[in-house]
Protein backbone atom coordinates (compact mmCIF):
# COMPACT_ATOMS: atom_id res chain seq x y z
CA UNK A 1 -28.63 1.54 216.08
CA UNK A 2 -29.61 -1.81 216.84
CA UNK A 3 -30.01 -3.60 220.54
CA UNK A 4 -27.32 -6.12 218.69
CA UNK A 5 -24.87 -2.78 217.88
CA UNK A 6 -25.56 -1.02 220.94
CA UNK A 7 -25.27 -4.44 223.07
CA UNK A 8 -21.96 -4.95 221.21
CA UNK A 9 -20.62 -1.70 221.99
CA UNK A 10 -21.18 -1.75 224.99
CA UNK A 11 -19.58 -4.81 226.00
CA UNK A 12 -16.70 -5.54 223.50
CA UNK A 13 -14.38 -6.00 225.99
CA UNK A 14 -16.00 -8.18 227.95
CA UNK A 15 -15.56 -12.15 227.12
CA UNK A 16 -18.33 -13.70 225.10
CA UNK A 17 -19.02 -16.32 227.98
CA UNK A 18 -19.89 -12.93 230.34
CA UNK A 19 -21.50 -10.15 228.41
CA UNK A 20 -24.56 -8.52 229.55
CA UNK A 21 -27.45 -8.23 227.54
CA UNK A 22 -29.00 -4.93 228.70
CA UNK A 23 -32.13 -5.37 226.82
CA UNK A 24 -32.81 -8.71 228.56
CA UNK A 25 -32.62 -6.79 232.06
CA UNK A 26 -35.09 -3.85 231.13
CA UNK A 27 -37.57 -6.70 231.43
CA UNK A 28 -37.50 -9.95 232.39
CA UNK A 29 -40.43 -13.22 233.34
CA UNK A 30 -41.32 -13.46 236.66
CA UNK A 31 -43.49 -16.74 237.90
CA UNK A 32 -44.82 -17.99 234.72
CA UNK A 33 -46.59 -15.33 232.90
CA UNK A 34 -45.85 -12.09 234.59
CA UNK A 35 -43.20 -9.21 233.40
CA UNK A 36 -40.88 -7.32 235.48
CA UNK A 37 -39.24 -3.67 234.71
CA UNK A 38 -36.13 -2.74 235.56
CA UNK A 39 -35.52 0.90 234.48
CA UNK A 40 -32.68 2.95 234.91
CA UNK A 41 -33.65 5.73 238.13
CA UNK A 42 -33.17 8.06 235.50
CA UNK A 43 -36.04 6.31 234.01
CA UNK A 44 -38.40 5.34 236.74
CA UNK A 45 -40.39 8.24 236.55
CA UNK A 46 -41.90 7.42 233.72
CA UNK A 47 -42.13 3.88 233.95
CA UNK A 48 -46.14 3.96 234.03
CA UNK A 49 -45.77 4.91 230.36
CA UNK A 50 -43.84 2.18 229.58
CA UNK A 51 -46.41 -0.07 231.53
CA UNK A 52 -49.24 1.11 229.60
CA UNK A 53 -47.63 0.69 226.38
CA UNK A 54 -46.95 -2.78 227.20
CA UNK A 55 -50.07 -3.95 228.50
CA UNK A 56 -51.85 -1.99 225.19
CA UNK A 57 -49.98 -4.38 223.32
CA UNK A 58 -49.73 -7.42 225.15
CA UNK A 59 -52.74 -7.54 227.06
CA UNK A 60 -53.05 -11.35 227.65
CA UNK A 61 -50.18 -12.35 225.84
CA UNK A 62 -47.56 -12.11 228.54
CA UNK A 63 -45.34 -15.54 227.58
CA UNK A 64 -42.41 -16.78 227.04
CA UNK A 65 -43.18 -16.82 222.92
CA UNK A 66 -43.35 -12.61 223.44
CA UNK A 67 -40.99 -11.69 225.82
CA UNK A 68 -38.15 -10.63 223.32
CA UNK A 69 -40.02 -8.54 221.11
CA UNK A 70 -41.19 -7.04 224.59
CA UNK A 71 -37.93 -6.55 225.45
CA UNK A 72 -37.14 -5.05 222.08
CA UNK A 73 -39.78 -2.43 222.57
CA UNK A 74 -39.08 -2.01 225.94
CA UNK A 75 -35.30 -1.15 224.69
CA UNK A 76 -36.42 1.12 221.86
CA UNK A 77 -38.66 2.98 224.68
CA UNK A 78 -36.06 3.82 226.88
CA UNK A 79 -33.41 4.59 223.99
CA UNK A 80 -36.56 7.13 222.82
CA UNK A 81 -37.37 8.38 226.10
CA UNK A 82 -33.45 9.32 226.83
CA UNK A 83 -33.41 10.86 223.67
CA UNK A 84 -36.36 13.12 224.37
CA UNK A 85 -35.12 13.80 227.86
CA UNK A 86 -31.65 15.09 226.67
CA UNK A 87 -29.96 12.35 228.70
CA UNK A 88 -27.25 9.50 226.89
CA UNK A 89 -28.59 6.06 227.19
CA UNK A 90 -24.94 4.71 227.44
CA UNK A 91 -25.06 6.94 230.68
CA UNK A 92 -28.38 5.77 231.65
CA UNK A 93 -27.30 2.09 231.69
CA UNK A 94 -24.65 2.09 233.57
């Protein structure tokens, strides 16, 4: 599943002008070149991992140009760590 399928799922009934993008609000830019996570509480435990994955692989490079496929592996971390947690992202997010 895709952030595009799963963001589509989740909001088909909502109008296009108003649908959330959930992988946009896992992380988002703060002042200029700083990230901000916003996990699930189901999640926050474990946010350090998530941290350190993300400054392993964008050490320096925290801009504009990177912040989707940051957000992208952001999404694909929490959809893993639900997974290996037993708990339904769907349920996670909401």
């Amino acid at each position: 599943m895709t952030a595009t399928t799963l963001t589509h799922s989740m909001t088909a009934s909502v109008p296009q002008r108003q649908q959330p993008h959930y992988f946009e609000e896992i992380l988002t830019q703060s002042g200029g070149s700083q990230w901000t996570l916003s996990l699930p509480p189901q999640l926050k435990a474990h946010q350090h991992e998530l941290e350190s994955l993300l400054t392993k692989v964008f050490r320096g490079r925290c801009s504009a140009e990177n912040l989707p496929l940051a957000q992208q592996l952001a999404l694909n971390w929490c959809m893993s760590k639900c997974r290996q947690d037993g708990l339904s992202f769907d349920d996670c997010i909401r």
